[in-house]
C-alpha atoms as a PDB file:
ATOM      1  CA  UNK A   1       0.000   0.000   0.000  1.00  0.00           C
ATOM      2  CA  UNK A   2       1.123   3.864  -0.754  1.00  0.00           C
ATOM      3  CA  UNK A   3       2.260   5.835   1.449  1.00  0.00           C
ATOM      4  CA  UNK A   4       1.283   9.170   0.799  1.00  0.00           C
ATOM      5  CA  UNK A   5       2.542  12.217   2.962  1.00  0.00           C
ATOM      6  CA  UNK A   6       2.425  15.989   2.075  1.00  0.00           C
ATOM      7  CA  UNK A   7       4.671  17.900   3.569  1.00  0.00           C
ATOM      8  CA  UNK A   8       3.411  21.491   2.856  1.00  0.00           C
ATOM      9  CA  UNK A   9      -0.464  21.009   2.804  1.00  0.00           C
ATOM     10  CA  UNK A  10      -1.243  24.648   3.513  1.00  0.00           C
ATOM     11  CA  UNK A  11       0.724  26.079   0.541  1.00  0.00           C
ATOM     12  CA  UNK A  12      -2.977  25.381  -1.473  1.00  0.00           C
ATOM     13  CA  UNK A  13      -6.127  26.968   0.149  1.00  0.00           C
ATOM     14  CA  UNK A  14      -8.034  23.818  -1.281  1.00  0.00           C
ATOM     15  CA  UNK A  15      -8.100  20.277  -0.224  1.00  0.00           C
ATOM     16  CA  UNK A  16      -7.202  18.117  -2.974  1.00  0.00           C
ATOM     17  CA  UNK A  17      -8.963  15.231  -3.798  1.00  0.00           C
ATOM     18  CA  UNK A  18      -7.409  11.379  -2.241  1.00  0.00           C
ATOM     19  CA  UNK A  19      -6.104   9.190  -5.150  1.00  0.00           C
ATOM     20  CA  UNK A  20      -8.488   6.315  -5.963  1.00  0.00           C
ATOM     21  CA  UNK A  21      -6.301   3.375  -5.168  1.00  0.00           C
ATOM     22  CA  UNK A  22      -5.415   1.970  -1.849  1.00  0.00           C
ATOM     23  CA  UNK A  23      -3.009   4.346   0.383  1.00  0.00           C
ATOM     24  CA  UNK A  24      -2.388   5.978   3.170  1.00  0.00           C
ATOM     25  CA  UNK A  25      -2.337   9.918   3.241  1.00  0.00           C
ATOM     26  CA  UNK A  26      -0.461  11.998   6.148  1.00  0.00           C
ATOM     27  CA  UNK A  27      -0.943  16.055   5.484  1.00  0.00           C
ATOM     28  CA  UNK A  28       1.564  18.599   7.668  1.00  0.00           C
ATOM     29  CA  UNK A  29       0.348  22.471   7.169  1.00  0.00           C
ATOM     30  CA  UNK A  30       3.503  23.092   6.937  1.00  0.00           C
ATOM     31  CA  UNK A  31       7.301  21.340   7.533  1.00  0.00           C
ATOM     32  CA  UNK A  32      10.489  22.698   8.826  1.00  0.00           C
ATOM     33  CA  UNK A  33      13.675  21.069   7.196  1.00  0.00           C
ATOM     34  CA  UNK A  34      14.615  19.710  10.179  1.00  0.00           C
ATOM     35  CA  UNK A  35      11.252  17.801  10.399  1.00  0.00           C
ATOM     36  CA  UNK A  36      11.507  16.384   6.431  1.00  0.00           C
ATOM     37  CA  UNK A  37      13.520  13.003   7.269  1.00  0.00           C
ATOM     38  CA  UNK A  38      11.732  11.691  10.301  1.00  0.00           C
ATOM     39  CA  UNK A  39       8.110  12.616   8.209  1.00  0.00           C
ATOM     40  CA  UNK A  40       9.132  11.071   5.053  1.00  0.00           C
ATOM     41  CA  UNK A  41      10.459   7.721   6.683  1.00  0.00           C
ATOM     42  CA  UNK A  42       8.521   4.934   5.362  1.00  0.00           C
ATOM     43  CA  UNK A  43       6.822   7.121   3.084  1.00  0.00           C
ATOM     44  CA  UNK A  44       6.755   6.162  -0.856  1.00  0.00           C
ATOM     45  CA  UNK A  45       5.342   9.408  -2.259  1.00  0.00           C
ATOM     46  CA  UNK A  46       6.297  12.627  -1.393  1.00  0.00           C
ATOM     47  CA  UNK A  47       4.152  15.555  -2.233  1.00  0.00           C
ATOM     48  CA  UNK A  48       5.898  18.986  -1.327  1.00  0.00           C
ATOM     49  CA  UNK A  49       5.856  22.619  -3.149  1.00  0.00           C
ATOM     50  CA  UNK A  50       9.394  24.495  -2.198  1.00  0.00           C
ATOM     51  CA  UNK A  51      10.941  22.357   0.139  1.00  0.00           C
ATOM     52  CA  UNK A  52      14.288  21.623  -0.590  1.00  0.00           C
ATOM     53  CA  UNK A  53      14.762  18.137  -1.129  1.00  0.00           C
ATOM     54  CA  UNK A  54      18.529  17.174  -1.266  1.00  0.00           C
ATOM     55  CA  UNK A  55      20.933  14.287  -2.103  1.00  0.00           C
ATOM     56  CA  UNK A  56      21.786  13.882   1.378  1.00  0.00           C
ATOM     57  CA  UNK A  57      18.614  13.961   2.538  1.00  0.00           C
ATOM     58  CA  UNK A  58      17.178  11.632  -0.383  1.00  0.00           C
ATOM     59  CA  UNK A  59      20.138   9.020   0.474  1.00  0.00           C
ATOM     60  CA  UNK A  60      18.265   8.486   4.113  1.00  0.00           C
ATOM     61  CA  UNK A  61      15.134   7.485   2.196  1.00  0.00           C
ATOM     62  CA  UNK A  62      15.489   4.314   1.056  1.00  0.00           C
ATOM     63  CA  UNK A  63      11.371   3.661   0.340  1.00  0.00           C
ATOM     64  CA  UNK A  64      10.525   6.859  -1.481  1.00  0.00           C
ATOM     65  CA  UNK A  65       9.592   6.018  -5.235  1.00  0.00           C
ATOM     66  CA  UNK A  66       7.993   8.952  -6.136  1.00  0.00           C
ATOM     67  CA  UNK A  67       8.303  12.920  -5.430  1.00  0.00           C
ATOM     68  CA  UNK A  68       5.185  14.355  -6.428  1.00  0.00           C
ATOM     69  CA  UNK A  69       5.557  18.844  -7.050  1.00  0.00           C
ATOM     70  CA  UNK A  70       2.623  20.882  -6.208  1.00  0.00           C
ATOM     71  CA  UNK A  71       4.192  23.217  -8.557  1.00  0.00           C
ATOM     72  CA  UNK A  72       6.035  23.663 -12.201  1.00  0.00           C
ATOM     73  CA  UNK A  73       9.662  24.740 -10.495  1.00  0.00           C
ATOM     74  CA  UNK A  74      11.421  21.526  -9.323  1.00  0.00           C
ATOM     75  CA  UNK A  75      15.086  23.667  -8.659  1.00  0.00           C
ATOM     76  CA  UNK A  76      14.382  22.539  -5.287  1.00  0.00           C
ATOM     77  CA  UNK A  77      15.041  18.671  -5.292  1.00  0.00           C
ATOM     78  CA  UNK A  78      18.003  16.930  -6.998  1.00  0.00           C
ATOM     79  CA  UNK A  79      17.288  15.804 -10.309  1.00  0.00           C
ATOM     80  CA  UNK A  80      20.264  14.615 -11.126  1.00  0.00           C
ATOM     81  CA  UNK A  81      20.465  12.067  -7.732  1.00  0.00           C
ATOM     82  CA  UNK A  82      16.706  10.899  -8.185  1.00  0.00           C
ATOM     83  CA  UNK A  83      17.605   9.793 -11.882  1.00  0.00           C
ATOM     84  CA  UNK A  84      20.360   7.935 -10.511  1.00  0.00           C
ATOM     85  CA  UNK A  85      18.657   6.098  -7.476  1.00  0.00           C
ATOM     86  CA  UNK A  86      14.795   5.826  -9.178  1.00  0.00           C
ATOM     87  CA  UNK A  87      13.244   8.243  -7.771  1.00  0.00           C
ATOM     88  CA  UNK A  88      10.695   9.739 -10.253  1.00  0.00           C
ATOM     89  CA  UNK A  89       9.808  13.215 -10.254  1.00  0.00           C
ATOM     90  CA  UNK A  90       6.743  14.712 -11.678  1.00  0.00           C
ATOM     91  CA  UNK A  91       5.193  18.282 -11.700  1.00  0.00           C
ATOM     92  CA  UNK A  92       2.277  20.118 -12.837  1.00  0.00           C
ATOM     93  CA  UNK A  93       2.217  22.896 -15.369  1.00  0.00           C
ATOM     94  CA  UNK A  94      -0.117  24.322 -17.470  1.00  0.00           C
ATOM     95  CA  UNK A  95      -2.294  25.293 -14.885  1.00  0.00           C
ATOM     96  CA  UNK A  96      -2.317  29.073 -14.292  1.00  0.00           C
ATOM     97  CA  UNK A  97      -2.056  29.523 -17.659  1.00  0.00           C
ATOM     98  CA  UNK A  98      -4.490  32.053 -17.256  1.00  0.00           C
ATOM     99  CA  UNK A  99      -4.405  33.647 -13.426  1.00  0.00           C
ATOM    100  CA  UNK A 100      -0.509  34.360 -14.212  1.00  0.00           C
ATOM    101  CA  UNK A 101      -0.348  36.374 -17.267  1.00  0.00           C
ATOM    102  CA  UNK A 102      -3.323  37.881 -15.457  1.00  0.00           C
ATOM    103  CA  UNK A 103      -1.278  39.124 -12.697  1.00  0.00           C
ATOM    104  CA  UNK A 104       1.449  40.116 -14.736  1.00  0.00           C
ATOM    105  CA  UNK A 105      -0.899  42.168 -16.510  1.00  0.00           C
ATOM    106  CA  UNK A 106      -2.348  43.771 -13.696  1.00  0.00           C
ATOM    107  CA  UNK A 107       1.119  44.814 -11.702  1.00  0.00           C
ATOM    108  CA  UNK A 108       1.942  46.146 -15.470  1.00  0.00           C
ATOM    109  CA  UNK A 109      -1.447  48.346 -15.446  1.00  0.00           C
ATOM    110  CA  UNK A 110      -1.226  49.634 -11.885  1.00  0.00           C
ATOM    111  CA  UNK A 111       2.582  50.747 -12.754  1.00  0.00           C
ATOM    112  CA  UNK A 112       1.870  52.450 -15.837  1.00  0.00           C
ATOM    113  CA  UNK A 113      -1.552  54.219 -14.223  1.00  0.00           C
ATOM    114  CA  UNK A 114      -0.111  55.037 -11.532  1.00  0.00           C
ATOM    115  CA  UNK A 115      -2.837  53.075  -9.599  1.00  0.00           C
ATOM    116  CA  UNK A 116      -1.563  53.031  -5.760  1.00  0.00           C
ATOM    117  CA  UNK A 117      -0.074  56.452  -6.025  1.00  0.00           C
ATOM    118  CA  UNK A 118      -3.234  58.034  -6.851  1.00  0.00           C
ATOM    119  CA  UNK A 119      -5.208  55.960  -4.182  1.00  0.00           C
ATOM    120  CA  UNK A 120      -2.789  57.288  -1.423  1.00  0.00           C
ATOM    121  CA  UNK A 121      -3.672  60.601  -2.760  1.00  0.00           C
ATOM    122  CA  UNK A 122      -7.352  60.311  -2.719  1.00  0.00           C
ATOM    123  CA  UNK A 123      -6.947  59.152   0.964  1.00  0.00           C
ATOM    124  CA  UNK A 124      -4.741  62.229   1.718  1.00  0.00           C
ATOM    125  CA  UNK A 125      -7.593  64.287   0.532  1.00  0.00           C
ATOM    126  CA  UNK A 126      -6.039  66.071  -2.096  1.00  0.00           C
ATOM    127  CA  UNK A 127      -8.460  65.475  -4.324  1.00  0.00           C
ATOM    128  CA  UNK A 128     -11.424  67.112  -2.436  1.00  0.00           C
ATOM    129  CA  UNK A 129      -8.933  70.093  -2.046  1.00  0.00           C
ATOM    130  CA  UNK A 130      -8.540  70.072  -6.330  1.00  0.00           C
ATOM    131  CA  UNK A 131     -10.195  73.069  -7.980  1.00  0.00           C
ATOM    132  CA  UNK A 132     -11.354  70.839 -10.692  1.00  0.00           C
ATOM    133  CA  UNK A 133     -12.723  67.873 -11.475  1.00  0.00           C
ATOM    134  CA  UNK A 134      -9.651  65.499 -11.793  1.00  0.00           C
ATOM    135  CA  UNK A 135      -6.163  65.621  -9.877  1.00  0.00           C
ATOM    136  CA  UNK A 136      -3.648  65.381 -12.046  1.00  0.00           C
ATOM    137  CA  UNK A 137      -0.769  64.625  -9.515  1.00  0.00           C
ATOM    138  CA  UNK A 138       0.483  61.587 -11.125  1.00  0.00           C
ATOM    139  CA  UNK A 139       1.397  60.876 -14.850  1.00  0.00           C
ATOM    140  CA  UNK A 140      -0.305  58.169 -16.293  1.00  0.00           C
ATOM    141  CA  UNK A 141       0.797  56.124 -19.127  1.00  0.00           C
ATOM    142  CA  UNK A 142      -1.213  53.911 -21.632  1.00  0.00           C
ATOM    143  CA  UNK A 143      -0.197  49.927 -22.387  1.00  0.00           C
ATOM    144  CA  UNK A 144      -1.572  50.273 -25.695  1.00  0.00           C
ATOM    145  CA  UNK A 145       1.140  51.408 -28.424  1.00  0.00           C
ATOM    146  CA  UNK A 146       3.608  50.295 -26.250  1.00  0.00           C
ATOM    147  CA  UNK A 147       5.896  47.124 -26.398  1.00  0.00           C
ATOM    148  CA  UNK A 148       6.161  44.354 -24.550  1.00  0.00           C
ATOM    149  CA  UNK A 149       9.874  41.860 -23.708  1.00  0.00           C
ATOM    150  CA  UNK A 150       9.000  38.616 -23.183  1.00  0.00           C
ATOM    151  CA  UNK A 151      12.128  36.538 -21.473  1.00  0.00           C
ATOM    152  CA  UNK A 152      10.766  32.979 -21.879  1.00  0.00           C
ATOM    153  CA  UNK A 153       8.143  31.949 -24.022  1.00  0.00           C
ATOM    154  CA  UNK A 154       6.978  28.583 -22.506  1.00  0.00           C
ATOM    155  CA  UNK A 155       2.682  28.578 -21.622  1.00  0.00           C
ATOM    156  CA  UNK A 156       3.106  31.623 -19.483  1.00  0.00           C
ATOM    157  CA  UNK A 157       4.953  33.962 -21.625  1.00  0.00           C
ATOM    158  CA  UNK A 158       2.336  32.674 -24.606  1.00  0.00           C
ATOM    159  CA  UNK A 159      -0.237  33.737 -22.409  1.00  0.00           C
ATOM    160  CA  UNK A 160       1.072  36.876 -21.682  1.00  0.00           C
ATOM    161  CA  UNK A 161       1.814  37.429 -24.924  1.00  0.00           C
ATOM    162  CA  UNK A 162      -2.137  37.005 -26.120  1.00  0.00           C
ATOM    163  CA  UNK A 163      -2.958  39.014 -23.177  1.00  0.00           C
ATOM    164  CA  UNK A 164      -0.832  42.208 -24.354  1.00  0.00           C
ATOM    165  CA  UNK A 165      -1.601  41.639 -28.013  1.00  0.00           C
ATOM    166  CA  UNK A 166      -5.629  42.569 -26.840  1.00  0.00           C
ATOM    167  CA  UNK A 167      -4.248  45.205 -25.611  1.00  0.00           C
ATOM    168  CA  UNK A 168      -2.478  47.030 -28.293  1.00  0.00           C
ATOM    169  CA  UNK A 169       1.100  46.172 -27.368  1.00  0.00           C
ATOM    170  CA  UNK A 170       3.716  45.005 -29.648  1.00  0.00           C
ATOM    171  CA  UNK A 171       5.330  41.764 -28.459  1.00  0.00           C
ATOM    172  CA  UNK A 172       9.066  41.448 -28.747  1.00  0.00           C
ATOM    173  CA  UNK A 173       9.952  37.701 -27.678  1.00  0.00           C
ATOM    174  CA  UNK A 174      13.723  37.647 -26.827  1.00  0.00           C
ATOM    175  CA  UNK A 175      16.338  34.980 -28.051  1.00  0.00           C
ATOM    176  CA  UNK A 176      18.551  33.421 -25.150  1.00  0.00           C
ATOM    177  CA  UNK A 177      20.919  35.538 -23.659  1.00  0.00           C
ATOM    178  CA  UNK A 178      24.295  35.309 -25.093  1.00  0.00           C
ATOM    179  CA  UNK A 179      22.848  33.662 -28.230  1.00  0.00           C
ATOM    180  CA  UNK A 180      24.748  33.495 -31.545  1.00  0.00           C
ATOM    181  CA  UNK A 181      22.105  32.867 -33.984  1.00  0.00           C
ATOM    182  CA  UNK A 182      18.614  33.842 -33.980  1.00  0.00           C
ATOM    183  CA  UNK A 183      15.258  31.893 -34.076  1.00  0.00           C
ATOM    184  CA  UNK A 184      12.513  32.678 -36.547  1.00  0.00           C
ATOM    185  CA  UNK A 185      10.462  35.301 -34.313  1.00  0.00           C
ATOM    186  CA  UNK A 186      13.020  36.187 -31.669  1.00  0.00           C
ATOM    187  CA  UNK A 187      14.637  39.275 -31.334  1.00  0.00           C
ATOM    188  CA  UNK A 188      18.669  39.604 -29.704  1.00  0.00           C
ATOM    189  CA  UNK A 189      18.222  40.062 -25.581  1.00  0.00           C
ATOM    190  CA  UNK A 190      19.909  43.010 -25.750  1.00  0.00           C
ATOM    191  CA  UNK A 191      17.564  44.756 -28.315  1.00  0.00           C
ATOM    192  CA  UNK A 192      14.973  43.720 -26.331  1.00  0.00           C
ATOM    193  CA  UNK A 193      16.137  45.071 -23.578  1.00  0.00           C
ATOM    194  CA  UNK A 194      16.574  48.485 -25.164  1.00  0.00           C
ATOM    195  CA  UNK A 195      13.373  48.615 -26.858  1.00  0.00           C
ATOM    196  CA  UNK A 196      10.332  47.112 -24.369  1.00  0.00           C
ATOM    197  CA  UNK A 197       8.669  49.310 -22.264  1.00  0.00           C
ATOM    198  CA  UNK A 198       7.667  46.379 -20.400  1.00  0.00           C
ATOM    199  CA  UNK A 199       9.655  43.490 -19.631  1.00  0.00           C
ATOM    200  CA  UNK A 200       8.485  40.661 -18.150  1.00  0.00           C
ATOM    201  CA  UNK A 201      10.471  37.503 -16.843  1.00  0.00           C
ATOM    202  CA  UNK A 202       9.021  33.803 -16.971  1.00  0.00           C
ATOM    203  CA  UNK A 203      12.458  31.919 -17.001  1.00  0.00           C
ATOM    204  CA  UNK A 204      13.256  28.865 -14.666  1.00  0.00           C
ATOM    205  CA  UNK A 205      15.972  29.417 -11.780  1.00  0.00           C
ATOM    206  CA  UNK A 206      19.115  27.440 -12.990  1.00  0.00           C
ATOM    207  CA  UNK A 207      23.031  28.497 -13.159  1.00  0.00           C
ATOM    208  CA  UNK A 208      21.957  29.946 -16.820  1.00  0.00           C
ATOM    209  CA  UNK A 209      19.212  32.252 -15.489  1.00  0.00           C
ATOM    210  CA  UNK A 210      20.176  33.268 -12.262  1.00  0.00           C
ATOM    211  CA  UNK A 211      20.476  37.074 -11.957  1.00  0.00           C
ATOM    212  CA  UNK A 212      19.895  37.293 -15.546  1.00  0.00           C
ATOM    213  CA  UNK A 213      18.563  40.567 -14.995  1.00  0.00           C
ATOM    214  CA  UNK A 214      21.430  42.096 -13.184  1.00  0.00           C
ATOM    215  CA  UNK A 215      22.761  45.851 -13.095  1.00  0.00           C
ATOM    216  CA  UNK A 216      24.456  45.454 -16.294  1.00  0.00           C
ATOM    217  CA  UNK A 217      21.047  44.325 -18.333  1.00  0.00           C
ATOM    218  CA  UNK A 218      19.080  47.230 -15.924  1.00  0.00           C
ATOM    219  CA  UNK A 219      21.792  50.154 -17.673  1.00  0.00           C
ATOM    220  CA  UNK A 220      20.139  48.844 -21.281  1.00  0.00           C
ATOM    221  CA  UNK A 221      16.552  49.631 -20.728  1.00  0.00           C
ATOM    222  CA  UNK A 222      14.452  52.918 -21.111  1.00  0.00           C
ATOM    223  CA  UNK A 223      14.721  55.104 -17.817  1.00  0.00           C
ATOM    224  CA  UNK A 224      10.560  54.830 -17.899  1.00  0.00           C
ATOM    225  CA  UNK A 225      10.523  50.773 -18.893  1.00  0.00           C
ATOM    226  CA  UNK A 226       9.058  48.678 -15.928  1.00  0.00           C
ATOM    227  CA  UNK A 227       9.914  45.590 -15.213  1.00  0.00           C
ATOM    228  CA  UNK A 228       7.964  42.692 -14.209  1.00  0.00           C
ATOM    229  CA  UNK A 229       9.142  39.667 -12.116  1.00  0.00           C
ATOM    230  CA  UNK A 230       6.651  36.742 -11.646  1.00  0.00           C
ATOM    231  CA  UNK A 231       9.119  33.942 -12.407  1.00  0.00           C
ATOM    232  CA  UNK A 232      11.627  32.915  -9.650  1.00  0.00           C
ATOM    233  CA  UNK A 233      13.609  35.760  -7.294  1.00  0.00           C
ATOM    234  CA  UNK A 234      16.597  34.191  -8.022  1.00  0.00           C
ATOM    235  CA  UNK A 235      16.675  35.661 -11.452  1.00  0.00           C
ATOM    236  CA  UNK A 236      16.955  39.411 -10.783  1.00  0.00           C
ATOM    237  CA  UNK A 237      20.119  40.939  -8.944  1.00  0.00           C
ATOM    238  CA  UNK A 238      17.638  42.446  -6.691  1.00  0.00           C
ATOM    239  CA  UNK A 239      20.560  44.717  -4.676  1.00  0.00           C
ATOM    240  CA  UNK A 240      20.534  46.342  -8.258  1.00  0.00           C
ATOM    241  CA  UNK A 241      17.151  46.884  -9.111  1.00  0.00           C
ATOM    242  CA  UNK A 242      16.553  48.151  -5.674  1.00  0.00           C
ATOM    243  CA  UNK A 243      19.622  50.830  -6.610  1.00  0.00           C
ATOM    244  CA  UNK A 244      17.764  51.532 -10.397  1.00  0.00           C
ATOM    245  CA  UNK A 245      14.711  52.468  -8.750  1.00  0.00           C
ATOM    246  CA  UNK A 246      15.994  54.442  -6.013  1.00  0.00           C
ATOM    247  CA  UNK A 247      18.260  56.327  -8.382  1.00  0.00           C
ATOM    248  CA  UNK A 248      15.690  56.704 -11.081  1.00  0.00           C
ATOM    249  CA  UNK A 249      17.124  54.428 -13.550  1.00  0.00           C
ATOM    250  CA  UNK A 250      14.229  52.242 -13.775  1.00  0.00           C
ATOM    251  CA  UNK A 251      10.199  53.707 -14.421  1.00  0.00           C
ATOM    252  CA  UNK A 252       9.105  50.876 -11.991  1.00  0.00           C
ATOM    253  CA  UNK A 253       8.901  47.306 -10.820  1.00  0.00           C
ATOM    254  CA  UNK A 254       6.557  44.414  -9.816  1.00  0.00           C
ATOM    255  CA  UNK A 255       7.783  41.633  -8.465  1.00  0.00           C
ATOM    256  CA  UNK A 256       6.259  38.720  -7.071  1.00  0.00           C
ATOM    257  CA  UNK A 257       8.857  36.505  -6.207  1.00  0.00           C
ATOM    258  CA  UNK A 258      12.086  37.264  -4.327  1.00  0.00           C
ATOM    259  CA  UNK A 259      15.389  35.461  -3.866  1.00  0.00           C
ATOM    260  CA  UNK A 260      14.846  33.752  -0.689  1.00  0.00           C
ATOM    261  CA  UNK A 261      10.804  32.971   0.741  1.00  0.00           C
ATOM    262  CA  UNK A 262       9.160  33.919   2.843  1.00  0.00           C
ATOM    263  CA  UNK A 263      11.887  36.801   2.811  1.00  0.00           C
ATOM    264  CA  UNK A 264      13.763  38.565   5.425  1.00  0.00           C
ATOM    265  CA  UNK A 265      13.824  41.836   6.696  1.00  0.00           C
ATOM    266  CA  UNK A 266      17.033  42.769   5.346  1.00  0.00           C
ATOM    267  CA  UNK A 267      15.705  42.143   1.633  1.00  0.00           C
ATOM    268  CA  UNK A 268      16.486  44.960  -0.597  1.00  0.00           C
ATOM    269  CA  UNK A 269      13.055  44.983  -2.695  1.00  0.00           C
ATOM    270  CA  UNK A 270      11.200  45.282   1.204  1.00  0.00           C
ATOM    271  CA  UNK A 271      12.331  48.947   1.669  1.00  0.00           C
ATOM    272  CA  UNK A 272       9.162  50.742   1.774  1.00  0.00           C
ATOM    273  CA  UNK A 273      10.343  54.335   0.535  1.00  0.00           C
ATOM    274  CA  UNK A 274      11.643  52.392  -2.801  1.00  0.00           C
ATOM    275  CA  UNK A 275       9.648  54.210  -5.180  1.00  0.00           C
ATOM    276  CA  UNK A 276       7.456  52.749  -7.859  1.00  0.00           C
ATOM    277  CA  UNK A 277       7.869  49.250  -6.877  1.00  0.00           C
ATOM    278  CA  UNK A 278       4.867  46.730  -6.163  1.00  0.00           C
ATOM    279  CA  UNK A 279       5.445  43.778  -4.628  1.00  0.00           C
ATOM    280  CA  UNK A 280       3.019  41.020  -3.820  1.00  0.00           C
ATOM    281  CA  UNK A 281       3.562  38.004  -2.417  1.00  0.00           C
ATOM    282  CA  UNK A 282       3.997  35.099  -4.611  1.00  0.00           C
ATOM    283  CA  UNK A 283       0.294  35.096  -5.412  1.00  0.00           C
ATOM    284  CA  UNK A 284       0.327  35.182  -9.019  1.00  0.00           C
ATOM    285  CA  UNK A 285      -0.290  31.603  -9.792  1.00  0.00           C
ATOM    286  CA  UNK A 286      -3.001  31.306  -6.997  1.00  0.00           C
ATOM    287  CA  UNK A 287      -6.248  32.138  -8.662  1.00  0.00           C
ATOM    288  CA  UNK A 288      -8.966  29.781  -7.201  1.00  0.00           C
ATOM    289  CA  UNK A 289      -9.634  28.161 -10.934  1.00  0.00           C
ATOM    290  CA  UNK A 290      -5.669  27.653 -11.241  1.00  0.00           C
ATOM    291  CA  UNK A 291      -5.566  26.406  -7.437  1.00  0.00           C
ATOM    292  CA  UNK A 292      -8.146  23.681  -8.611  1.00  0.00           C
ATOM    293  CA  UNK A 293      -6.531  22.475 -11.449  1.00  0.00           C
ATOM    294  CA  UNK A 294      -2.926  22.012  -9.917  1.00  0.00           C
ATOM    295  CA  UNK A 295      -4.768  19.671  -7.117  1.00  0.00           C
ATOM    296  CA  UNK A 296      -6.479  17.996  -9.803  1.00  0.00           C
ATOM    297  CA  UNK A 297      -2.959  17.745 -11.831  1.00  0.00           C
ATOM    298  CA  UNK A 298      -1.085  16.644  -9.018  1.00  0.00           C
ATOM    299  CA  UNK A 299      -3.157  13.714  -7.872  1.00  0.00           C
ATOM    300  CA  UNK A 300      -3.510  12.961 -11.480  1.00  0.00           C
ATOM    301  CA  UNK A 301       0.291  12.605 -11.718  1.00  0.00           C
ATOM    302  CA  UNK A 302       0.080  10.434  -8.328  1.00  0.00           C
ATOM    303  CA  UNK A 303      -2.523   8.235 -10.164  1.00  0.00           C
ATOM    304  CA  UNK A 304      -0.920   7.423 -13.215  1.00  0.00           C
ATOM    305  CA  UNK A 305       2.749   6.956 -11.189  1.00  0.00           C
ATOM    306  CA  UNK A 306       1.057   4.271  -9.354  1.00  0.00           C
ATOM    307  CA  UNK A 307      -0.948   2.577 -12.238  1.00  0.00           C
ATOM    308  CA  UNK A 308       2.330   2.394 -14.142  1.00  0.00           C
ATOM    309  CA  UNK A 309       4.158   0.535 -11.141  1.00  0.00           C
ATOM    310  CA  UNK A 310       1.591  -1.995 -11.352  1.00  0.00           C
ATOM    311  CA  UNK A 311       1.136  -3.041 -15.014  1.00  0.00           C
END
């Protein structure tokens, strides 16, 4: 019989639904590393989200068959020692498709409008002071005419892409950094760089793509380009786009991941006076709908693990 045991149950807001076939299911709200080994002994399926999941730790599990991701990002176990012992790994993708280009969208929009500026100015009272109709204490710029750099082009960056296309952006999809050729449709990273107004970041975190966007890659773009993070922290310098923004280098930011989760105090991209910066907290992929379908996904993946093993 499986052994089932999730190690970060209340990283969903949903309960998923139990797999049809014969197991045993332990759920922990939420796991310190410390606590990983002594919860996953005996276990033979491993469900976890961001939990780092190590060679060393992996060694000490001599049962597990299967570690199943309640995400797409699997830069948190070791690949390369689960091929070599038979440990399978399987994630979910595909499903915020929609609630991520969404909320790239959105932090885009509230930048260029200005959005929470003008709010904190309505609650200051300055309009009711105005001696016309509007206030016109912020400027406000338009998506539409604009362009778009999209760094990745996997479902997300597709769906972003159909996203700013309704709105009357150009789309400039960028070619690998450091790429000597380009692909039909792709434009050099640099030029992208220089050209989007926004630029938006759906990479994986590996060597290759950490701090892609560094201070180097901020000195090429427009002083009033914004840039959008909702990939993985780990791939902007964010010491340097903290120093673009303060400096006025940058027209804004919205980020919502950062290098290390949940984050310190002594993160750079937490300083509240940094200006034009939004920041949520890795919510983008959580839409109820998109919440749904990555249970759905992930016991799916469970399923079909286990019906394999048995033919």
């Amino acid at each position: 019989m499986e052994r089932i045991v999730f190690l970060e149950r209340d990283t969903l807001t949903l309960e998923p639904r139990r797999p049809s076939f014969e197991h045993t299911w332990q759920s922990y709200g939420a796991t310190r590393p410390e606590e990983v080994y002594e919860r996953l002994k005996g276990a033979t399926v491993a469900v976890v989200n961001k939990l780092p999941l190590r060679a060393e730790l992996l060694e000490r599990l001599p049962d597990l068959r299967l570690i199943a991701v309640a995400a797409t990002g699997t830069d948190n176990i070791d690949l390369e020692f689960c091929r070599a012992r038979g440990i399978e790994v399987r994630n979910v993708r595909g499903y915020a498709r929609e609630t991520l280009p969404e909320h790239v969208l959105m932090l885009a929009l509230a930048l260029s409008r200005n959005l929470v500026r003008f709010r904190e100015d309505v609650r200051a009272g300055l309009w009711q002071q105005s001696k016309q109709f509007c206030l016109h204490t912020r400027e406000i710029r338009d998506l539409h005419g604009s362009t778009l750099g999209l760094v990745g082009y996997g479902t997300l960056g597709r769906g972003v892409e159909r996203l700013a296309r309704a709105f009357g952006m150009e789309v400039l999809i960028s070619e690998h950094k450091g790429a000597r050729e380009l692909r039909e449709g792709r434009t050099a990273f640099g030029e992208v760089l220089r050209r989007s107004d926004v630029l938006t970041l759906h990479v994986p975190l590996n060597e290759e793509t950490r701090n892609l966007i560094g201070g180097e890659e901020l000195s090429l773009m427009k002083s009033t380009a914004l840039l959008i993070n909702c990939a993985r922290g780990g791939v902007v310098d964010e010491a340097a786009l903290a120093e673009a923004l303060r400096e006025g280098r940058l027209g804004g930011a919205g980020v919502d991941v950062l290098s290390k989760e949940p984050p310190g105090g002594d993160n750079p991209l937490l300083d509240p006076d940094l200006p034009n910066l939004l920041v949520t907290p890795h919510v983008a992929w959580a839409g109820r709908e998109a919440q749904q379908a990555l249970a759905d996904q992930l016991v799916d993946n469970i399923e079909a693990f286990v019906l394999r093993r048995k033919q």
